[in-house]
PDB file of N, CA and C in Angstrom:
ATOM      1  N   UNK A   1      19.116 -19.706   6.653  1.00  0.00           N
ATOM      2  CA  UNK A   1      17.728 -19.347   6.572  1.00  0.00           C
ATOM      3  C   UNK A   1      17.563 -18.208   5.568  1.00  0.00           C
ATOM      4  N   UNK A   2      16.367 -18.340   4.549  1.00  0.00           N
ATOM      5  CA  UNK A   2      16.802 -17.531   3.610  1.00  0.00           C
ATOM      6  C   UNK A   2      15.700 -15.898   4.230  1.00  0.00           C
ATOM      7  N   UNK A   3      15.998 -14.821   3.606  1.00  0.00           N
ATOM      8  CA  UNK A   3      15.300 -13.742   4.305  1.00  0.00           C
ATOM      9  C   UNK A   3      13.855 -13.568   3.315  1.00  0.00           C
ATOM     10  N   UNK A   4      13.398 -12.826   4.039  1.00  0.00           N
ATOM     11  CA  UNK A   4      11.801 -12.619   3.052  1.00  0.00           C
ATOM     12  C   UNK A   4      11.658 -11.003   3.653  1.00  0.00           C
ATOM     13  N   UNK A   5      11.363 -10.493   2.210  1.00  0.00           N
ATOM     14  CA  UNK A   5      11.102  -8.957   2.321  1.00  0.00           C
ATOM     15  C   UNK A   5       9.535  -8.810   2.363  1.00  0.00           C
ATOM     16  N   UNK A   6       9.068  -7.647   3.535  1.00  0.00           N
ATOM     17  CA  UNK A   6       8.022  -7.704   3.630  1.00  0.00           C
ATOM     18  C   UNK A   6       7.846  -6.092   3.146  1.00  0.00           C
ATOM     19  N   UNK A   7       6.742  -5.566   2.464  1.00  0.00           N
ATOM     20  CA  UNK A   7       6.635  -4.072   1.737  1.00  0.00           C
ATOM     21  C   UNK A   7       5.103  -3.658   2.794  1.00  0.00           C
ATOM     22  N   UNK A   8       5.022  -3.005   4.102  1.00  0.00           N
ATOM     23  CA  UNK A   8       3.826  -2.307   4.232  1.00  0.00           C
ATOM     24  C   UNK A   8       3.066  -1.843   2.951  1.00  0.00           C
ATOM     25  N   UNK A   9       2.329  -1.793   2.503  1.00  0.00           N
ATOM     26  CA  UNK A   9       1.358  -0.848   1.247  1.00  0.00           C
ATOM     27  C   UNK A   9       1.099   0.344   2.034  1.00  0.00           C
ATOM     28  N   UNK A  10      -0.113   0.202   3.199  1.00  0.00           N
ATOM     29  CA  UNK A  10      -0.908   0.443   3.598  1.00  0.00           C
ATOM     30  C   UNK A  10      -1.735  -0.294   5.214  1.00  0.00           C
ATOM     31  N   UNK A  11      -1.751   0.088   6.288  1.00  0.00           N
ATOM     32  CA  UNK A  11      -2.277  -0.640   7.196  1.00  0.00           C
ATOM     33  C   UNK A  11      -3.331  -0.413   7.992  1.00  0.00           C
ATOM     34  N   UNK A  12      -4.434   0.797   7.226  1.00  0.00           N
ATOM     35  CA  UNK A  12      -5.265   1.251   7.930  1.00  0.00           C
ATOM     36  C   UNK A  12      -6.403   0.644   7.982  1.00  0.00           C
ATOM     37  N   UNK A  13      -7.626   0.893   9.074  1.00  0.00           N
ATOM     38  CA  UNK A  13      -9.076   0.478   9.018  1.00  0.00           C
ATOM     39  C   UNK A  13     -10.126   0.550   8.342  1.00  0.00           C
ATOM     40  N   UNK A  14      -9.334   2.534   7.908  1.00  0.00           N
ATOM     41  CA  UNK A  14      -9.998   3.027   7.311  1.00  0.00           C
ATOM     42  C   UNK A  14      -9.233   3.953   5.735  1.00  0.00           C
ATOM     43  N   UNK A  15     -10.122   4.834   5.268  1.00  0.00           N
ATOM     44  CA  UNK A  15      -9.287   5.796   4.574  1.00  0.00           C
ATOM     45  C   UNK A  15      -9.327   6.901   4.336  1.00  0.00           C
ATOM     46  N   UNK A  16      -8.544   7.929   4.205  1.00  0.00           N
ATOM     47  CA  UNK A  16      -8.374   9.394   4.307  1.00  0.00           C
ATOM     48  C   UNK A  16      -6.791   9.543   3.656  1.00  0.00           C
ATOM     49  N   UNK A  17      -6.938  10.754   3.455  1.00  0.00           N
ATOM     50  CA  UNK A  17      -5.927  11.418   2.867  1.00  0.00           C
ATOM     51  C   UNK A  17      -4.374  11.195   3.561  1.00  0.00           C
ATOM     52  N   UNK A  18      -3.520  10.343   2.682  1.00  0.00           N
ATOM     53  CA  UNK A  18      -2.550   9.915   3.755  1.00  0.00           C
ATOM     54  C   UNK A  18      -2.862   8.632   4.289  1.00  0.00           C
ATOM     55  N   UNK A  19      -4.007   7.965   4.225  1.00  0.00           N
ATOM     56  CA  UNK A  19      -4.070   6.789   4.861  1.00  0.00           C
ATOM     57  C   UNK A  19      -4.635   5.831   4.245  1.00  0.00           C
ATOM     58  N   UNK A  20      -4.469   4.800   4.013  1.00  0.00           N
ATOM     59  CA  UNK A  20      -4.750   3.736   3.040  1.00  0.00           C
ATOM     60  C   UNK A  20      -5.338   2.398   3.355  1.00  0.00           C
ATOM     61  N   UNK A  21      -6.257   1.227   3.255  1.00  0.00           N
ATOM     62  CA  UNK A  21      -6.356   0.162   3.459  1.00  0.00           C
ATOM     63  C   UNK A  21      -5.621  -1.177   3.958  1.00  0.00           C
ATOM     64  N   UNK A  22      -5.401  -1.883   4.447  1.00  0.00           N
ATOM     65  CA  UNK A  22      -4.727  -2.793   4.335  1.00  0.00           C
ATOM     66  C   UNK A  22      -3.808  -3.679   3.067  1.00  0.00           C
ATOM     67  N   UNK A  23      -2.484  -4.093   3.020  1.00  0.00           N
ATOM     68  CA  UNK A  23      -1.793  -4.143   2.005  1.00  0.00           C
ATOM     69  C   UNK A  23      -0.419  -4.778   2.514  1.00  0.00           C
ATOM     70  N   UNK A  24      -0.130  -5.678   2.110  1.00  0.00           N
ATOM     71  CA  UNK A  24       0.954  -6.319   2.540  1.00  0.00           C
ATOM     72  C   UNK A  24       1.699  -6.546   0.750  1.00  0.00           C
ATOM     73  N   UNK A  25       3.100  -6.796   0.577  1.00  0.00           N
ATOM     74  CA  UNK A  25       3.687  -7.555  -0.517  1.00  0.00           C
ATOM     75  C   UNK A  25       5.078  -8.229   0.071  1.00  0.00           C
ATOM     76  N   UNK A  26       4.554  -9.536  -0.184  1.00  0.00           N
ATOM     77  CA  UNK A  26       5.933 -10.633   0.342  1.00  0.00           C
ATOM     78  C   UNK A  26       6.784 -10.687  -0.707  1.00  0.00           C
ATOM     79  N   UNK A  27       7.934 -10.775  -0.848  1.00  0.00           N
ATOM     80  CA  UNK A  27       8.723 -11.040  -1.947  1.00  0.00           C
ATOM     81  C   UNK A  27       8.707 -10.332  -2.857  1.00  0.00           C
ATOM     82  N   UNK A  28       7.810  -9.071  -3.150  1.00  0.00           N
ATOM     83  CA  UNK A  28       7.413  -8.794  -4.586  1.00  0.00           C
ATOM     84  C   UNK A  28       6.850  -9.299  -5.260  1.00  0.00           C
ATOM     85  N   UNK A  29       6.077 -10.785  -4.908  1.00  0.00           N
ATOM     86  CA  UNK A  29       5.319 -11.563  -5.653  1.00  0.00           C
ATOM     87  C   UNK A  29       3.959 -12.098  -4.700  1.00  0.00           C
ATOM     88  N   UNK A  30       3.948 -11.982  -3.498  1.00  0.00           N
ATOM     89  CA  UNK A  30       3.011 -12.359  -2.550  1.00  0.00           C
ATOM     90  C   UNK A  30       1.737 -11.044  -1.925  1.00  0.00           C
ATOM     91  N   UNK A  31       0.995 -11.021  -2.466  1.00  0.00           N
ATOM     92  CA  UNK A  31       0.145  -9.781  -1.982  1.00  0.00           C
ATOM     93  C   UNK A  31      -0.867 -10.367  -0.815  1.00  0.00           C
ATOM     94  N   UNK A  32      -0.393 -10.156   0.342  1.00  0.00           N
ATOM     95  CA  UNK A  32      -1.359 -10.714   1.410  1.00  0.00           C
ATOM     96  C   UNK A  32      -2.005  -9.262   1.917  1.00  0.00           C
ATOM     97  N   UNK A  33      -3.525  -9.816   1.768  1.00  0.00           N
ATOM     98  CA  UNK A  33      -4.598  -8.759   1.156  1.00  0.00           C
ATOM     99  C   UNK A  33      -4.782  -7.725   0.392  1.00  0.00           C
ATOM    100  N   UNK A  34      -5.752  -7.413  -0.221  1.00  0.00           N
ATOM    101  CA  UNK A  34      -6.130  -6.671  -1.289  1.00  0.00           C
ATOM    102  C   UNK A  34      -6.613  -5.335  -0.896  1.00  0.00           C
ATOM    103  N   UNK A  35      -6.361  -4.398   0.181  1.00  0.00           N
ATOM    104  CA  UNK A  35      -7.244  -3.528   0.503  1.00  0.00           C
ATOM    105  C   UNK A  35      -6.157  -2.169  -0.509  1.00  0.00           C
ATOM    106  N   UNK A  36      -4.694  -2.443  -0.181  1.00  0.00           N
ATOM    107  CA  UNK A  36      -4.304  -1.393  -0.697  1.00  0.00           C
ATOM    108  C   UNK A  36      -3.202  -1.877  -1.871  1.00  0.00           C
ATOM    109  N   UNK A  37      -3.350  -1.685  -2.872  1.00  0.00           N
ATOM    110  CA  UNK A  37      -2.561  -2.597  -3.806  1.00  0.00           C
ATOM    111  C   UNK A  37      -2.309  -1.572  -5.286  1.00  0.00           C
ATOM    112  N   UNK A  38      -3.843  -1.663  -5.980  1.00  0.00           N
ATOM    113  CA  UNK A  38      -3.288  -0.659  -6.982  1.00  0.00           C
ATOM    114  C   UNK A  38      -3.065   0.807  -6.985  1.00  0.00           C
ATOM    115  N   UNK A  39      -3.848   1.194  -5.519  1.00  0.00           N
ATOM    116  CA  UNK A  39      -3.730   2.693  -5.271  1.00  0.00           C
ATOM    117  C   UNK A  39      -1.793   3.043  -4.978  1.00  0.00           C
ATOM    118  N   UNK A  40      -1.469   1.680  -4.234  1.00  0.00           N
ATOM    119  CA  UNK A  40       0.250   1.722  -4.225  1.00  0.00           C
ATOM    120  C   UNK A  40       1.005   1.517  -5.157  1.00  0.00           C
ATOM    121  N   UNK A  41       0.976   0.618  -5.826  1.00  0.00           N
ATOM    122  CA  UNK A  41       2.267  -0.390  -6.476  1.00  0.00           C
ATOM    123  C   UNK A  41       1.904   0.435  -7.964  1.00  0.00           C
ATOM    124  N   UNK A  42       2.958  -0.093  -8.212  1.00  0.00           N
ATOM    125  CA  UNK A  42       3.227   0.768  -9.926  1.00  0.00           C
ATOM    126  C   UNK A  42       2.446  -0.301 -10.717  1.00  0.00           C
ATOM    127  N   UNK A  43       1.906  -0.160 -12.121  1.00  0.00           N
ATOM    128  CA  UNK A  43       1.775  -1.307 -12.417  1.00  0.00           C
ATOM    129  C   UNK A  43       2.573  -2.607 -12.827  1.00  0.00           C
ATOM    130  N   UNK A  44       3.927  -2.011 -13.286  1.00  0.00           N
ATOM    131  CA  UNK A  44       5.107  -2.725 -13.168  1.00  0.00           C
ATOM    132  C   UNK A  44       4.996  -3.858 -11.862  1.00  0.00           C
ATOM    133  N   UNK A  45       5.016  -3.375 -11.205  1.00  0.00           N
ATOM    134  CA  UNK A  45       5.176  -4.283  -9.576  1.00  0.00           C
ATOM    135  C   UNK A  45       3.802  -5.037  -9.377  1.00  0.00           C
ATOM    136  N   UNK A  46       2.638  -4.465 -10.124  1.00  0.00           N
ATOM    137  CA  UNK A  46       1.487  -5.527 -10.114  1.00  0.00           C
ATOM    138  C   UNK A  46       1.756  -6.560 -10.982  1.00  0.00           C
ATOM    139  N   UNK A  47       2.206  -6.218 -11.857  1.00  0.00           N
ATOM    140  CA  UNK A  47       2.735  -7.386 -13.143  1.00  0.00           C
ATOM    141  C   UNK A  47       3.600  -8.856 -12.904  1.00  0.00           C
ATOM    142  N   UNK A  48       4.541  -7.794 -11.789  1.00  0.00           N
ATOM    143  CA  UNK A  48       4.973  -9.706 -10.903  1.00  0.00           C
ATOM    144  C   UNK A  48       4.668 -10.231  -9.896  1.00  0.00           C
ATOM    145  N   UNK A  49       3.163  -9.789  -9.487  1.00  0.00           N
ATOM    146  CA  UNK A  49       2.835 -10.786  -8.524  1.00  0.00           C
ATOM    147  C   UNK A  49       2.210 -12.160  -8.974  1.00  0.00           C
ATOM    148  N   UNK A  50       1.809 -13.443  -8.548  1.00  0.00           N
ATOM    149  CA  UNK A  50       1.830 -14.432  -8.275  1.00  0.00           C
ATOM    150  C   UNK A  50       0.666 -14.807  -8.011  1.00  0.00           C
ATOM    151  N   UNK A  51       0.281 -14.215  -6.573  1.00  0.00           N
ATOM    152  CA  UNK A  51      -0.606 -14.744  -5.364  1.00  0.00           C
ATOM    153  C   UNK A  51      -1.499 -13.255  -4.820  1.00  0.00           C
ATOM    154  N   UNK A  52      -2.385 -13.750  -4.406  1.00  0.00           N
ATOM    155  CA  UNK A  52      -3.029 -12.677  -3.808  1.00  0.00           C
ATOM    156  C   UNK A  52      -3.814 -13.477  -2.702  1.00  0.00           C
ATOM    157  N   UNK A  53      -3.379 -13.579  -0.968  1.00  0.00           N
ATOM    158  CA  UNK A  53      -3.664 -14.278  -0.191  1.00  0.00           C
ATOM    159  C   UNK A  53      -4.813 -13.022   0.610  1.00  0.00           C
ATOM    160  N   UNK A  54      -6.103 -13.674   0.654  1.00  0.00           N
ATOM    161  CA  UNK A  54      -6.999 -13.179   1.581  1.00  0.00           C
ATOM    162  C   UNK A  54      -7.348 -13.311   2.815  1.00  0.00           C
ATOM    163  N   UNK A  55      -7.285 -12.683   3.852  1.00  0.00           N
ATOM    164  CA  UNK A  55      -7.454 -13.079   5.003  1.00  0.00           C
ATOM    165  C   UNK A  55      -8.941 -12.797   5.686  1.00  0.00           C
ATOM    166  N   UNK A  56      -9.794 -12.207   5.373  1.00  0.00           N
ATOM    167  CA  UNK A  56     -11.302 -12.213   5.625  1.00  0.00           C
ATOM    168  C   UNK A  56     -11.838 -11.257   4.631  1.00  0.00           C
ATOM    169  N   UNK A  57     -12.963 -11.249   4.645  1.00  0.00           N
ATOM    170  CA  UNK A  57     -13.636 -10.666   3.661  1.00  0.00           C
ATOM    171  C   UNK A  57     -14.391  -8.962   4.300  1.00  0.00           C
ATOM    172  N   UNK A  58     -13.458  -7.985   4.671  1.00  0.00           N
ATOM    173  CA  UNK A  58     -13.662  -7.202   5.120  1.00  0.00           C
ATOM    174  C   UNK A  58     -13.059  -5.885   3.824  1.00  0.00           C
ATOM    175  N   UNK A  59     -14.105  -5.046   4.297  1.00  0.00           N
ATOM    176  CA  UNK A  59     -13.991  -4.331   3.293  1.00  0.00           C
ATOM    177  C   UNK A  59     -12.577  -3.173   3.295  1.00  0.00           C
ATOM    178  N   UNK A  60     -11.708  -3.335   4.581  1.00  0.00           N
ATOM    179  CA  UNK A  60     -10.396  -2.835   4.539  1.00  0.00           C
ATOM    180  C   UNK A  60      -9.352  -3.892   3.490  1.00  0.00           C
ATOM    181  N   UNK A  61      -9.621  -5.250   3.474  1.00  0.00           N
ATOM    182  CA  UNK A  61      -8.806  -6.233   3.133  1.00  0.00           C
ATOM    183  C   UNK A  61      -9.113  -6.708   2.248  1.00  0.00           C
ATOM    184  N   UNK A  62     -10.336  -6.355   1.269  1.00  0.00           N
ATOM    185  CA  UNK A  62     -10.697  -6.641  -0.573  1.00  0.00           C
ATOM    186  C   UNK A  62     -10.776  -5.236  -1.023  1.00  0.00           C
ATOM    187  N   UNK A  63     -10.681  -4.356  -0.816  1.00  0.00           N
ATOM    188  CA  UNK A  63     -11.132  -3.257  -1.597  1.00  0.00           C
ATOM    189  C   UNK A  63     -10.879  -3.771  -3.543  1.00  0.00           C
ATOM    190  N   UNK A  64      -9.504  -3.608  -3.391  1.00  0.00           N
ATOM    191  CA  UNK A  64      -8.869  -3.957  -4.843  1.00  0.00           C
ATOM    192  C   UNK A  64      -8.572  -5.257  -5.534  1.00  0.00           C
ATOM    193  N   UNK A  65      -9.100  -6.130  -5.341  1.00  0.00           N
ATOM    194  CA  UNK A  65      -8.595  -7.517  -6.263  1.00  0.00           C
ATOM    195  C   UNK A  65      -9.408  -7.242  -7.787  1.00  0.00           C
ATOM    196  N   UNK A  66     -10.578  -6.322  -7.619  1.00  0.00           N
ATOM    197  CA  UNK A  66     -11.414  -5.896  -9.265  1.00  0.00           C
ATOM    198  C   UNK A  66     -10.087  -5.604  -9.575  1.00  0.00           C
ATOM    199  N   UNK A  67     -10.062  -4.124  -9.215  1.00  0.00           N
ATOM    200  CA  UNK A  67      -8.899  -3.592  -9.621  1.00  0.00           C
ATOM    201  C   UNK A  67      -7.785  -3.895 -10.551  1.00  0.00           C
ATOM    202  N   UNK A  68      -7.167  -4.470  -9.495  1.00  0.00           N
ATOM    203  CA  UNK A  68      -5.982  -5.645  -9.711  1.00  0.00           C
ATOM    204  C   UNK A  68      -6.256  -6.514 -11.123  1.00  0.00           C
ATOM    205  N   UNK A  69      -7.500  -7.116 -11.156  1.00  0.00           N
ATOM    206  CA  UNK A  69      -7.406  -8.374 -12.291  1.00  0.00           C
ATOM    207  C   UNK A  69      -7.413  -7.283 -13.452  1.00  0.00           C
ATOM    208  N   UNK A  70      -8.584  -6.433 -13.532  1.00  0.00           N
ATOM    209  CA  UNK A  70      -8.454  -5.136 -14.663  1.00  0.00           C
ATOM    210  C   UNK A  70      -6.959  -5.201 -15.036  1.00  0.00           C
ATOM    211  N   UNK A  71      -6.551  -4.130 -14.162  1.00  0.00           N
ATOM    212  CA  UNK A  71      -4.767  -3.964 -14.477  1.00  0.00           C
ATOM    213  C   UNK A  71      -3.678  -4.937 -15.457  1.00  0.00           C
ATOM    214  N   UNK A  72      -4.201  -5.832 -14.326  1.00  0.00           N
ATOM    215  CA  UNK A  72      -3.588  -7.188 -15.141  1.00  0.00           C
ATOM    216  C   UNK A  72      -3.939  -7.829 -16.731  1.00  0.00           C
ATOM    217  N   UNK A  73      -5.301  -7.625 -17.077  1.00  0.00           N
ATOM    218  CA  UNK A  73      -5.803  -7.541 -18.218  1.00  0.00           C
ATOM    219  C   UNK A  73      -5.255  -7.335 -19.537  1.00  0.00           C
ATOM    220  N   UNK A  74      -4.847  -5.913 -18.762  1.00  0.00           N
ATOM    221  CA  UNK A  74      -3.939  -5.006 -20.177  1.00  0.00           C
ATOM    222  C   UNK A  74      -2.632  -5.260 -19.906  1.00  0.00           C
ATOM    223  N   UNK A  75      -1.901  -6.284 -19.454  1.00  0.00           N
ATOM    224  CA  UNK A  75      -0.586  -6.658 -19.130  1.00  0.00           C
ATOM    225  C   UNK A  75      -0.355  -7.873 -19.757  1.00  0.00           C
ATOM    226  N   UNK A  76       0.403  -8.315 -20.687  1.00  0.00           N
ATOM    227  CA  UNK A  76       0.843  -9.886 -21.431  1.00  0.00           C
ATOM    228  C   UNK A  76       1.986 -10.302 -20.358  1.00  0.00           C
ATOM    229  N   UNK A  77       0.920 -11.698 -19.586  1.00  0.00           N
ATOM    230  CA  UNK A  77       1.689 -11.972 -18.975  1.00  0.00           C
ATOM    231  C   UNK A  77       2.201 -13.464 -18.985  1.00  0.00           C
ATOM    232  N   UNK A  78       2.643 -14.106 -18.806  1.00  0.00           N
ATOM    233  CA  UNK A  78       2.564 -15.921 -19.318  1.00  0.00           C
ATOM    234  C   UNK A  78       2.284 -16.610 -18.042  1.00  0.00           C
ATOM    235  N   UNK A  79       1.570 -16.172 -16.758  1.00  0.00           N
ATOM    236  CA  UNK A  79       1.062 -16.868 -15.707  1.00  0.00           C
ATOM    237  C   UNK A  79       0.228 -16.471 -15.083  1.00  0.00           C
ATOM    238  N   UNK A  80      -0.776 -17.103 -14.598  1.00  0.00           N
ATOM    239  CA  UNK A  80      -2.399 -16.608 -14.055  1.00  0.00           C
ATOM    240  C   UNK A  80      -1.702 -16.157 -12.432  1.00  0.00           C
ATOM    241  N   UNK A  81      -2.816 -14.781 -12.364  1.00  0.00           N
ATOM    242  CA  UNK A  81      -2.471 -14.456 -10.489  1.00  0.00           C
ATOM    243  C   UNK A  81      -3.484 -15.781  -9.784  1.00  0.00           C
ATOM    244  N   UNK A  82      -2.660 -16.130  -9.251  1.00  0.00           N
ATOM    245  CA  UNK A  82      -3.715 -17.119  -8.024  1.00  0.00           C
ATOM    246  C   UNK A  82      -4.242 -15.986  -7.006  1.00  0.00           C
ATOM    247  N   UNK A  83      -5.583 -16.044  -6.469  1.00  0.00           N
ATOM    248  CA  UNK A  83      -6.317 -15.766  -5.564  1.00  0.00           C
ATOM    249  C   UNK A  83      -6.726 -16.955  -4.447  1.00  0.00           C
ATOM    250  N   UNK A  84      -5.712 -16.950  -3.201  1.00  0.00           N
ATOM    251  CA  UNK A  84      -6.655 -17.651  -2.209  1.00  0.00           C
ATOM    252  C   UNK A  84      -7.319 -17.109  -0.787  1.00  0.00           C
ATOM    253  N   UNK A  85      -7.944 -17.759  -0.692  1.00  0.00           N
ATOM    254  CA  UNK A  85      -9.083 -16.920   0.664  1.00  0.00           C
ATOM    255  C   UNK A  85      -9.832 -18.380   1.269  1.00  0.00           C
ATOM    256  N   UNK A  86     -10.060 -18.183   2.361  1.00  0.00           N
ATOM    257  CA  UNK A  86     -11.030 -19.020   3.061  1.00  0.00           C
ATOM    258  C   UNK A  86     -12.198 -19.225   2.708  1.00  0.00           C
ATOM    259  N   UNK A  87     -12.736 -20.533   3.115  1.00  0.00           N
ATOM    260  CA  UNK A  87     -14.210 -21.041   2.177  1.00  0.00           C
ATOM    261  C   UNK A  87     -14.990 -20.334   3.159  1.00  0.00           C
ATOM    262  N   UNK A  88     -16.043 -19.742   3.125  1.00  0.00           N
ATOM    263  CA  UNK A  88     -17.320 -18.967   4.118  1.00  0.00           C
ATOM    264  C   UNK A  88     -17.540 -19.929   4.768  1.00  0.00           C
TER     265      UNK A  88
END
């Protein structure tokens, strides 16, 4: 069975000093939700993600996907980030 690294970002409701949004990274390439992402990751480490999996549309768990695509912008990369999320 192969292993899968999971990276906390961030797991809060809210935010304050010390405390951050929601933020998961699977593999180094799997960002399951967007709440805490570029305030964490270097941009290096935004550069190889993949995926950006949404799990509701709450404002702990999108803060950053703007963010994120910006970042990515100014990065030459040779593959589009996928964004998926549930249909409303």
């Amino acid at each position: 069975m192969a292993e899968m690294e999971i990276r906390v970002l961030d797991c809060h409701g809210s935010q304050f000093p010390g405390c951050g949004f929601t933020g998961f990274l699977i593999d180094g390439r799997i960002l399951l939700d967007a709440g805490a992402a570029t305030s964490v990751m270097t941009l290096e480490e935004q550069s190889q993600m993949d995926h950006v999996l949404i799990s509701h549309a709450q404002k702990d768990h999108i803060r950053e996907p703007a963010s994120l695509a910006d970042n990515l912008c100014h990065i030459r990369r040779n593959h589009p980030l996928t964004v998926i999320t549930r249909p409303r």
